[in-house]
Protein backbone atom coordinates (compact mmCIF):
# COMPACT_ATOMS: atom_id res chain seq x y z
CA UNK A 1 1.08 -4.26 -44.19
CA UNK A 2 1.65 -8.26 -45.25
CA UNK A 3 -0.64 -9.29 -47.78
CA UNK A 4 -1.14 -13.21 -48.47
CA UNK A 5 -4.09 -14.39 -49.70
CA UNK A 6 -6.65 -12.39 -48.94
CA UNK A 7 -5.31 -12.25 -45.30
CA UNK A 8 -4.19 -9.16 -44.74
CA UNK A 9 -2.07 -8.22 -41.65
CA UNK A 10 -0.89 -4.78 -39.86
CA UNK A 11 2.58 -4.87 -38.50
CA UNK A 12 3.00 -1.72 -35.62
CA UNK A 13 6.27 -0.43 -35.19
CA UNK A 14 7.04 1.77 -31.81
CA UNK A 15 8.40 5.09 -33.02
CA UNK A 16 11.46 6.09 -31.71
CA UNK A 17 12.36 9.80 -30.98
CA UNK A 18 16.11 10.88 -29.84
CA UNK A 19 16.91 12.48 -26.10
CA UNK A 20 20.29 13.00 -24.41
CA UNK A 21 20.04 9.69 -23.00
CA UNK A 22 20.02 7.93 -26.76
CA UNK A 23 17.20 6.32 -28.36
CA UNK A 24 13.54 6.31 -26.18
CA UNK A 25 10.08 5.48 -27.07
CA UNK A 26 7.64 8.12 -27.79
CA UNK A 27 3.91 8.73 -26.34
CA UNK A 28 2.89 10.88 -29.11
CA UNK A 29 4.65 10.33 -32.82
CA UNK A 30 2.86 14.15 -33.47
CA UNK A 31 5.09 15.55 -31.29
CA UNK A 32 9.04 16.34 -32.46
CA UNK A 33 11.68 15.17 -30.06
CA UNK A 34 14.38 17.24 -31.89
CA UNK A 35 16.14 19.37 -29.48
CA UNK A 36 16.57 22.04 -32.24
CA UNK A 37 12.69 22.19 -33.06
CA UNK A 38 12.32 22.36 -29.41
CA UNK A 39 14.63 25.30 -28.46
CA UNK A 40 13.13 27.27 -31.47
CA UNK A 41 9.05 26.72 -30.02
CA UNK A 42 10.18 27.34 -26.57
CA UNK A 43 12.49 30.64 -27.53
CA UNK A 44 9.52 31.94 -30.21
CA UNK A 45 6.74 30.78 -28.25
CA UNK A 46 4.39 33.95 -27.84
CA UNK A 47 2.89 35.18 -24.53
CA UNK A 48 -0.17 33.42 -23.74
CA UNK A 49 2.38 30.04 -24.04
CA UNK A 50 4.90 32.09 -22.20
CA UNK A 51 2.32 33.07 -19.02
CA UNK A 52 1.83 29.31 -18.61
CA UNK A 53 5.76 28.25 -19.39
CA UNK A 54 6.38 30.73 -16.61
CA UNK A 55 4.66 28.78 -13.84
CA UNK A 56 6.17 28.54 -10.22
CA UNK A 57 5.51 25.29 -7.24
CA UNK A 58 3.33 26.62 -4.47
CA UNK A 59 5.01 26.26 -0.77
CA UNK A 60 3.74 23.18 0.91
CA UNK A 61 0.90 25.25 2.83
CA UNK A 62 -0.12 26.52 -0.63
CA UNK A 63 0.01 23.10 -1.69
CA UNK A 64 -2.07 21.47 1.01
CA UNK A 65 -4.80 24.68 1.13
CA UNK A 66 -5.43 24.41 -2.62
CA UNK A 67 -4.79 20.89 -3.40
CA UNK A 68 -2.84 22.76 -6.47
CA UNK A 69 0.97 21.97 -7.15
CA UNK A 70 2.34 25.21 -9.57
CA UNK A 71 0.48 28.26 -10.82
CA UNK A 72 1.56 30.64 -13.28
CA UNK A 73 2.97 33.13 -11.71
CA UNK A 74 2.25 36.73 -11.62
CA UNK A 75 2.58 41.07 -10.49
CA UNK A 76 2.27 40.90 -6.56
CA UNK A 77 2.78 37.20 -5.75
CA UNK A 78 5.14 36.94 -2.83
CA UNK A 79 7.40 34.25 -3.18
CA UNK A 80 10.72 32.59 -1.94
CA UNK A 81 13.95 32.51 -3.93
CA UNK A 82 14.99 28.48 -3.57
CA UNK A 83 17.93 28.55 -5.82
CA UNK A 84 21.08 30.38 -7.33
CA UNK A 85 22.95 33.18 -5.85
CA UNK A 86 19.97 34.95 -4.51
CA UNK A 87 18.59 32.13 -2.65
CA UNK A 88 17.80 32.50 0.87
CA UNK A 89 14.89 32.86 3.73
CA UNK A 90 13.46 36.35 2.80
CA UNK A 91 10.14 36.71 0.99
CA UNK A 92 9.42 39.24 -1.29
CA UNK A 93 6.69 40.54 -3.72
CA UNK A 94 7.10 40.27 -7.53
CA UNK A 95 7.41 43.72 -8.99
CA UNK A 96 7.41 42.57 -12.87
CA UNK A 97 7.06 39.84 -15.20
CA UNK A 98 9.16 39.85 -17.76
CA UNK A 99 8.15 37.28 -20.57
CA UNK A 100 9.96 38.47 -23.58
CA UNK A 101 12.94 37.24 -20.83
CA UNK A 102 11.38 34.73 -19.25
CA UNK A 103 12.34 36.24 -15.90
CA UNK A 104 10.43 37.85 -12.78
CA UNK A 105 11.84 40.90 -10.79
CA UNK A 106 11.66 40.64 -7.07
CA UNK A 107 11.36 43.63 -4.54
CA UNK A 108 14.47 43.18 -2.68
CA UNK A 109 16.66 41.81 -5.68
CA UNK A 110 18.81 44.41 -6.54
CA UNK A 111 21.87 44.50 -7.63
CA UNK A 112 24.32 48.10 -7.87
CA UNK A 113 25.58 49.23 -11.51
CA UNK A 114 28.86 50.69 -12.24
CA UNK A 115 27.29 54.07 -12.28
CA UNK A 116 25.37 53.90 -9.00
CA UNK A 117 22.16 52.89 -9.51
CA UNK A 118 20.32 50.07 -8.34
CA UNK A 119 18.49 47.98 -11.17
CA UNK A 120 16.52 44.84 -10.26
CA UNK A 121 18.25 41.32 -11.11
CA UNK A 122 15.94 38.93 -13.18
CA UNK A 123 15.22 35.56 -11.68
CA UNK A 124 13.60 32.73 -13.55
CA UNK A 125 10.31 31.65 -12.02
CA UNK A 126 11.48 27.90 -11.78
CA UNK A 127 13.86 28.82 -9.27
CA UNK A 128 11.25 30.75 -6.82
CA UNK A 129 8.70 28.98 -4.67
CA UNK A 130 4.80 31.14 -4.19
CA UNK A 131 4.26 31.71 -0.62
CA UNK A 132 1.11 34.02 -1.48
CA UNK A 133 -1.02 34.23 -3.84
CA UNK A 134 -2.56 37.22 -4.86
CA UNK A 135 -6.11 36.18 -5.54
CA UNK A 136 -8.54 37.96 -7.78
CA UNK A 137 -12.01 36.07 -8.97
CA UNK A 138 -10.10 34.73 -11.83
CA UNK A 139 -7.21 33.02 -10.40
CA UNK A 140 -9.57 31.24 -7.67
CA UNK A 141 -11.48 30.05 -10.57
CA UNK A 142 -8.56 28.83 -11.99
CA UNK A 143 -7.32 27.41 -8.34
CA UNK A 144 -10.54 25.49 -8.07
CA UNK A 145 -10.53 24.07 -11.88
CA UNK A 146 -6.71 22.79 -11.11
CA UNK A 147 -8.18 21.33 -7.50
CA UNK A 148 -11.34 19.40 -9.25
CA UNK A 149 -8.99 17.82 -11.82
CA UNK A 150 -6.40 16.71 -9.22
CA UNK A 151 -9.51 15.00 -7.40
CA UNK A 152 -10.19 12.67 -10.29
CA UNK A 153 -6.89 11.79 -11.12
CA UNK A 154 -6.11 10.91 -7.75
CA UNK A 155 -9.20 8.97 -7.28
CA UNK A 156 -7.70 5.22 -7.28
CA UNK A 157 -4.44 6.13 -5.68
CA UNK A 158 -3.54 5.08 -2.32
CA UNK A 159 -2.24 7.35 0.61
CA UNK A 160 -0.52 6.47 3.61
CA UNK A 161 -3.18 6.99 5.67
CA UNK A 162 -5.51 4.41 3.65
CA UNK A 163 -3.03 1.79 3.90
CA UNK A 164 -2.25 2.24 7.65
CA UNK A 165 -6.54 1.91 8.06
CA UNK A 166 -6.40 -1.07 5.79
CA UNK A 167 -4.02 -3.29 7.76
């Protein structure tokens, strides 16, 4: 604030926050950009933040039926493994979610242990893609909040087909 004569003036500065790629400007100064404050949120966080941390895409069918890009995911989705060591074409059913580990355990997943038995390998649910959804009345509630807030936004946004009628 300048003061000079009864004329008083407001000088904004941008605030700055600190990423790996050096100084950026930040959207919200309420919000820490320290990487230690983050780690310590994301690695305390407690479950209801951890269901929705734990979201996964939808396949491109999912994507186009719902109008809905990710969903949290949960017990009996089927979905796709898209990266890592386990990746690959087959499509099975998620047996548990583990949030504590921020992994999901997939029906055919296994891996043997030194004594014999078979224990299920933990996946992270950013690496697996939903190819079905297991509905209830809740989730398609949710589905058709997500789909009715996608309309609006992409109200003023042009596709390809609007251009090609345009021209």
């Amino acid at each position: 604030m300048i003061s000079n004569n009864s004329i008083t003036c407001y000088i904004l500065f941008p605030v700055y926050g600190h990423s790996k790629q050096g100084l950026t400007m930040k959207f919200n100064k309420m919000v820490t950009s320290s990487r230690r404050k983050n780690r310590q949120r994301h690695f305390n966080a407690p479950s209801h933040i951890r269901r929705k941390m734990m979201s996964s895409p939808l396949s491109k069918e999912l994507r186009q039926k719902y109008n809905v890009r990710s969903m949290p995911i949960r017990k009996d989705d089927e979905v796709q493994v898209v990266r890592g060591h386990y990746k690959g074409q087959q499509v099975g059913k998620i047996v548990q979610v583990y949030r504590k580990k921020f992994v999901v355990y997939i029906e055919r997943i296994q891996r043997e242990k030194a004594n014999g038995a078979s224990v299920h390998v933990g996946i992270h649910p950013s690496k697996v893609v939903i190819v079905k959804l297991k509905i209830d009345k809740d989730r398609k509630r949710i589905l058709d909040r997500k789909a009715r807030s996608r309309q609006i936004t992409d109200k003023g946004k042009h596709t390809e087909e609007s251009v090609a009628m345009e021209s």
